[in-house]
C-alpha atoms as a PDB file:
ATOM      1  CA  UNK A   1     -39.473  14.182   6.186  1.00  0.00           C
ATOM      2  CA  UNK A   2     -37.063  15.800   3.750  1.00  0.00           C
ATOM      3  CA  UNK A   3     -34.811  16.329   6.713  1.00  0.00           C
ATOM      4  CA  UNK A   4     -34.583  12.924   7.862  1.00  0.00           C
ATOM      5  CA  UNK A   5     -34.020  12.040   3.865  1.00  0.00           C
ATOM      6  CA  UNK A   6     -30.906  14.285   3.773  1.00  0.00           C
ATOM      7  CA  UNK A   7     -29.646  12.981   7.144  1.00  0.00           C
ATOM      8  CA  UNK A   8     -30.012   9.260   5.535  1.00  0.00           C
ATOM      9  CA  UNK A   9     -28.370  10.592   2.693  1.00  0.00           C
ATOM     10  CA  UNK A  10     -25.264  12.344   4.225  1.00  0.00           C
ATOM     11  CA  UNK A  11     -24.634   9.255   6.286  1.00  0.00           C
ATOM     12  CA  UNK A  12     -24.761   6.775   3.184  1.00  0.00           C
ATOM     13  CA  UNK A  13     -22.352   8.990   1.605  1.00  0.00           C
ATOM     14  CA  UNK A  14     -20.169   9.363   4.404  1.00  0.00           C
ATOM     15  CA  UNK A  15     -20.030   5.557   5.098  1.00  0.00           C
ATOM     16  CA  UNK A  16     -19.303   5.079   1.630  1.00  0.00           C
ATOM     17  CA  UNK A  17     -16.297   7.445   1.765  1.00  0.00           C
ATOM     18  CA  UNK A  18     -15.397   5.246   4.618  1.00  0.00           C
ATOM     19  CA  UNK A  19     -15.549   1.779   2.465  1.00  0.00           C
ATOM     20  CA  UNK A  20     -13.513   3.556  -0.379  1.00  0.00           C
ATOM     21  CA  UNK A  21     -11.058   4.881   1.830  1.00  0.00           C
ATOM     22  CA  UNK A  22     -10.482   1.476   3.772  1.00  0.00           C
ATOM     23  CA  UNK A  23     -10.012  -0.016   0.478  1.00  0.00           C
ATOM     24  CA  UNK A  24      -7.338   2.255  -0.831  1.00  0.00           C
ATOM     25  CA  UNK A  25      -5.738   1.506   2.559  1.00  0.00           C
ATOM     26  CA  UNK A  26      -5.403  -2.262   2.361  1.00  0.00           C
ATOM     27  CA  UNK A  27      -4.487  -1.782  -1.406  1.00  0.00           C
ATOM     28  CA  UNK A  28      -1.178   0.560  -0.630  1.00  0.00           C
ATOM     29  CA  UNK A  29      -0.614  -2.240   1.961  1.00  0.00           C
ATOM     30  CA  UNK A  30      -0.507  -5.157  -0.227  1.00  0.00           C
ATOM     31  CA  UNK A  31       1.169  -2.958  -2.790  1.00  0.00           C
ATOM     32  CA  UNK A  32       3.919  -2.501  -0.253  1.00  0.00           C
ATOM     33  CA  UNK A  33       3.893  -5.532   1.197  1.00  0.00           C
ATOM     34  CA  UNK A  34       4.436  -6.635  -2.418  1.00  0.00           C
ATOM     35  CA  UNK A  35       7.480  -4.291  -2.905  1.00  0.00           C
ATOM     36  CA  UNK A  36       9.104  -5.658   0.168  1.00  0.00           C
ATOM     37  CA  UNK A  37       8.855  -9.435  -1.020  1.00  0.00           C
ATOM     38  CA  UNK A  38      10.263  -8.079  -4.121  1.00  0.00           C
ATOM     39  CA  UNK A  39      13.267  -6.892  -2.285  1.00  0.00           C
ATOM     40  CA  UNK A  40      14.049  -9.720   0.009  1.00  0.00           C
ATOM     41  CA  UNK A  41      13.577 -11.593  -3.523  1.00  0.00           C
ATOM     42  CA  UNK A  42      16.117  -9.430  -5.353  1.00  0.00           C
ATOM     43  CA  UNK A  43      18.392  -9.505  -2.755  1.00  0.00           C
ATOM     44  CA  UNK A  44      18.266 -13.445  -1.904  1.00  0.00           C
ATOM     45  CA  UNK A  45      18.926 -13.953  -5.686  1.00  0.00           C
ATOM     46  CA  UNK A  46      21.722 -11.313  -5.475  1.00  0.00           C
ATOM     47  CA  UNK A  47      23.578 -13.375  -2.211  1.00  0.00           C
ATOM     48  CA  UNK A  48      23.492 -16.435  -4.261  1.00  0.00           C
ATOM     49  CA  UNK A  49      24.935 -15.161  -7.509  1.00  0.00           C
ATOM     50  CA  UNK A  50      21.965 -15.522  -9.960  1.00  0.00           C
ATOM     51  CA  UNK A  51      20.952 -11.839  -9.194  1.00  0.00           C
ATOM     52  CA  UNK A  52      22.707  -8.684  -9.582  1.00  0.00           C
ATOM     53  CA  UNK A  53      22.991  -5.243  -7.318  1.00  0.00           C
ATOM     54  CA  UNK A  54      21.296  -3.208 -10.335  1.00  0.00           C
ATOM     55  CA  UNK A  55      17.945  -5.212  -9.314  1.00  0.00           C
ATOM     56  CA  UNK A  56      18.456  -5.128  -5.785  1.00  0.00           C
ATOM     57  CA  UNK A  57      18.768  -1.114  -6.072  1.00  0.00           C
ATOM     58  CA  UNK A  58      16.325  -1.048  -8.381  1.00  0.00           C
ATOM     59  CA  UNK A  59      13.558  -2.924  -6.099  1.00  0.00           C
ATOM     60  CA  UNK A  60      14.968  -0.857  -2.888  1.00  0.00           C
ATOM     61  CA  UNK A  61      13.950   2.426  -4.913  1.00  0.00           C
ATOM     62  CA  UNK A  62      10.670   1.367  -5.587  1.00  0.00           C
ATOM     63  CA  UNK A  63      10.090   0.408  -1.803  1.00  0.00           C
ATOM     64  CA  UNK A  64      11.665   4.119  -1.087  1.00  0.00           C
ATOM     65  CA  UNK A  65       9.026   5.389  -3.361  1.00  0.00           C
ATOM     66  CA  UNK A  66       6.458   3.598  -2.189  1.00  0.00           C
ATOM     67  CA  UNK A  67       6.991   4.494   1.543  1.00  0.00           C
ATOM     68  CA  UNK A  68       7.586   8.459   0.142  1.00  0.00           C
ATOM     69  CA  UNK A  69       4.331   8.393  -1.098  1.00  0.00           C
ATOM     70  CA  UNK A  70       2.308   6.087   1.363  1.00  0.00           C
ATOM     71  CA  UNK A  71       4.029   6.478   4.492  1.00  0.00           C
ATOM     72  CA  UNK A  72       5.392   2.786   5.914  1.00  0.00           C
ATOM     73  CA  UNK A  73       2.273   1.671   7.842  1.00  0.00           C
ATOM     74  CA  UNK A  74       2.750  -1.712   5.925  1.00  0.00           C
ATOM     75  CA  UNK A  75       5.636  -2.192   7.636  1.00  0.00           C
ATOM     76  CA  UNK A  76       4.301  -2.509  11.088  1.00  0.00           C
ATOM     77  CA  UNK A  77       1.277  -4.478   9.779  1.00  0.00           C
ATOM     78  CA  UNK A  78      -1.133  -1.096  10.049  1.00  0.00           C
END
């Protein structure tokens, strides 16, 4: 019985490793995807006049970081 009762237990924890890694995955995607609208933002505002290059660099960087750290797996909607 105390067999079965570890198995149980090792597969509870492993699924649960599972949920917390899926959600740190779909978090650095919306974090990302959030970078890039930031961009695309920055830069649309830049074209137009009311925005400057400073805070179309500066939202690029972040993105750079971003994708550094996280890989770019938002990108291609992974």
């Amino acid at each position: 019985m105390a067999g079965f009762l570890d198995r149980a237990k090792e597969q509870a924890q492993s699924a649960l490793n599972q949920g917390k890694q899926k959600v740190d995955e779909v978090q650095q995607q919306r974090a990302g995807n959030d970078l890039l609208k930031r961009l695309g933002a920055a830069y649309y505002a830049e074209r137009r006049g009311s925005g400057t290059p400073d805070a179309t660099q500066q939202a690029l960087s972040a993105l750079e970081a971003h994708i550094a750290t996280h890989g770019d797996g938002f990108l291609r909607g992974v």
